[in-house]
Protein backbone atom coordinates (compact mmCIF):
# COMPACT_ATOMS: atom_id res chain seq x y z
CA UNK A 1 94.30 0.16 114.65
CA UNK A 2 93.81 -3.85 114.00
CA UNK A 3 97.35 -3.63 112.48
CA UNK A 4 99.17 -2.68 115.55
CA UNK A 5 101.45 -5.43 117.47
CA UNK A 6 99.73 -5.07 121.13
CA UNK A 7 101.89 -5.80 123.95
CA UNK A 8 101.13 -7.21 127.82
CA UNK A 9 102.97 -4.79 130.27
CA UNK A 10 106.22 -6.86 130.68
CA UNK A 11 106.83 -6.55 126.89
CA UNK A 12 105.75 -2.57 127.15
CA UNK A 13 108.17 -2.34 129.88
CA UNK A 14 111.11 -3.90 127.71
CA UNK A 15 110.45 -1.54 125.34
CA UNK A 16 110.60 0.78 127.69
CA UNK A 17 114.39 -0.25 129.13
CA UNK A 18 115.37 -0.28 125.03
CA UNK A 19 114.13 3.97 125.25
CA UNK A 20 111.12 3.73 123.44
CA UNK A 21 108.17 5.26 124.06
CA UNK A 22 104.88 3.58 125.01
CA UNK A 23 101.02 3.94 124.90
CA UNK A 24 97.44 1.82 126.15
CA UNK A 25 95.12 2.71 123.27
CA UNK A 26 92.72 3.10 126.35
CA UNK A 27 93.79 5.96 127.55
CA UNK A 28 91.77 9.18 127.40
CA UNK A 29 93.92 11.35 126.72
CA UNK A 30 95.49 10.00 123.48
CA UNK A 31 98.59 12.38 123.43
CA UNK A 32 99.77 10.69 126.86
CA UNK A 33 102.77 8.36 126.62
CA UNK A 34 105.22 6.27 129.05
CA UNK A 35 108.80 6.86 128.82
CA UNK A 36 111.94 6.11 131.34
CA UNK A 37 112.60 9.64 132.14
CA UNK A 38 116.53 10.27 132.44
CA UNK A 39 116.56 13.54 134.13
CA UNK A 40 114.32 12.21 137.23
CA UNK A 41 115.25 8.37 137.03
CA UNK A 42 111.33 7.60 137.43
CA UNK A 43 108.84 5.98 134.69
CA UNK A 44 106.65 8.71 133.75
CA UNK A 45 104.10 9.92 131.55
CA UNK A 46 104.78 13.12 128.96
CA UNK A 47 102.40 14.27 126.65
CA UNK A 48 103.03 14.35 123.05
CA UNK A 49 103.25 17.95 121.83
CA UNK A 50 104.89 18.96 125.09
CA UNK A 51 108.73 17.63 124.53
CA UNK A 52 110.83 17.84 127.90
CA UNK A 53 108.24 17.82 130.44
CA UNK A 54 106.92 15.20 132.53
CA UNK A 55 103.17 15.57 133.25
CA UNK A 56 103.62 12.97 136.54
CA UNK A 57 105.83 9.93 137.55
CA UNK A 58 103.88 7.38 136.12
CA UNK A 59 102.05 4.89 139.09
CA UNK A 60 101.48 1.52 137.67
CA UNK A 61 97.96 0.16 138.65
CA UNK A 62 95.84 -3.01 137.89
CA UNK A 63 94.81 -1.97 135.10
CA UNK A 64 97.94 -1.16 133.57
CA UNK A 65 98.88 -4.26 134.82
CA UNK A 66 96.40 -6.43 133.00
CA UNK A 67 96.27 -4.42 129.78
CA UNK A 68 96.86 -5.95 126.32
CA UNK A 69 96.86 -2.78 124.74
CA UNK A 70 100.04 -1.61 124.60
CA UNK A 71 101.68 -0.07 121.61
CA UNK A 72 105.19 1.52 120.66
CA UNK A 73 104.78 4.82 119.40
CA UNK A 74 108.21 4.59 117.51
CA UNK A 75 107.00 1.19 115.39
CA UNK A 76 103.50 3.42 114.31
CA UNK A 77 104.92 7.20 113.42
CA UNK A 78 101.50 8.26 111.84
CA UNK A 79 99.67 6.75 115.69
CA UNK A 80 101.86 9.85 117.18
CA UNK A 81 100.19 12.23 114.43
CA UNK A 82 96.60 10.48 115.69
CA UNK A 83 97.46 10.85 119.39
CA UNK A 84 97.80 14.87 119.00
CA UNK A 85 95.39 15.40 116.86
């Protein structure tokens, strides 16, 4: 994953505003992903695999924060394939 551009949270969240859809390669569960969600006006995290529904409204915390590890899923299609497999 060396060839991924890795954001800081302000430039996550700016992808965010432009309706993409992003991941920490942290995470645990590497199907989760952030997304502004339209129907509830809330960031929140969906799961790949599950289209439509919103697991929770997503809480920002320190970590998340201070995390360089943010990715686009939309710049990586085949990371999406890796994240629900």
């Amino acid at each position: 994953m060396e060839d991924l551009v890795q954001l800081d949270i302000y430039e996550a969240l700016k992808q965010i505003a432009d309706g993409k859809r992003v991941t920490r390669i942290i995470w645990n569960d590497k199907r989760e992903y952030c997304l502004f969600d339209k129907k509830t006006g809330f960031l929140s995290v969906h799961k790949a695999g599950e289209p439509g529904v919103m697991l929770r409204p997503w809480l920002i915390n320190d970590g998340d924060l201070e995390g360089l590890d943010w990715i686009v899923l939309e710049d990586k299609p085949e990371i999406i394939a890796q994240k629900i497999n």
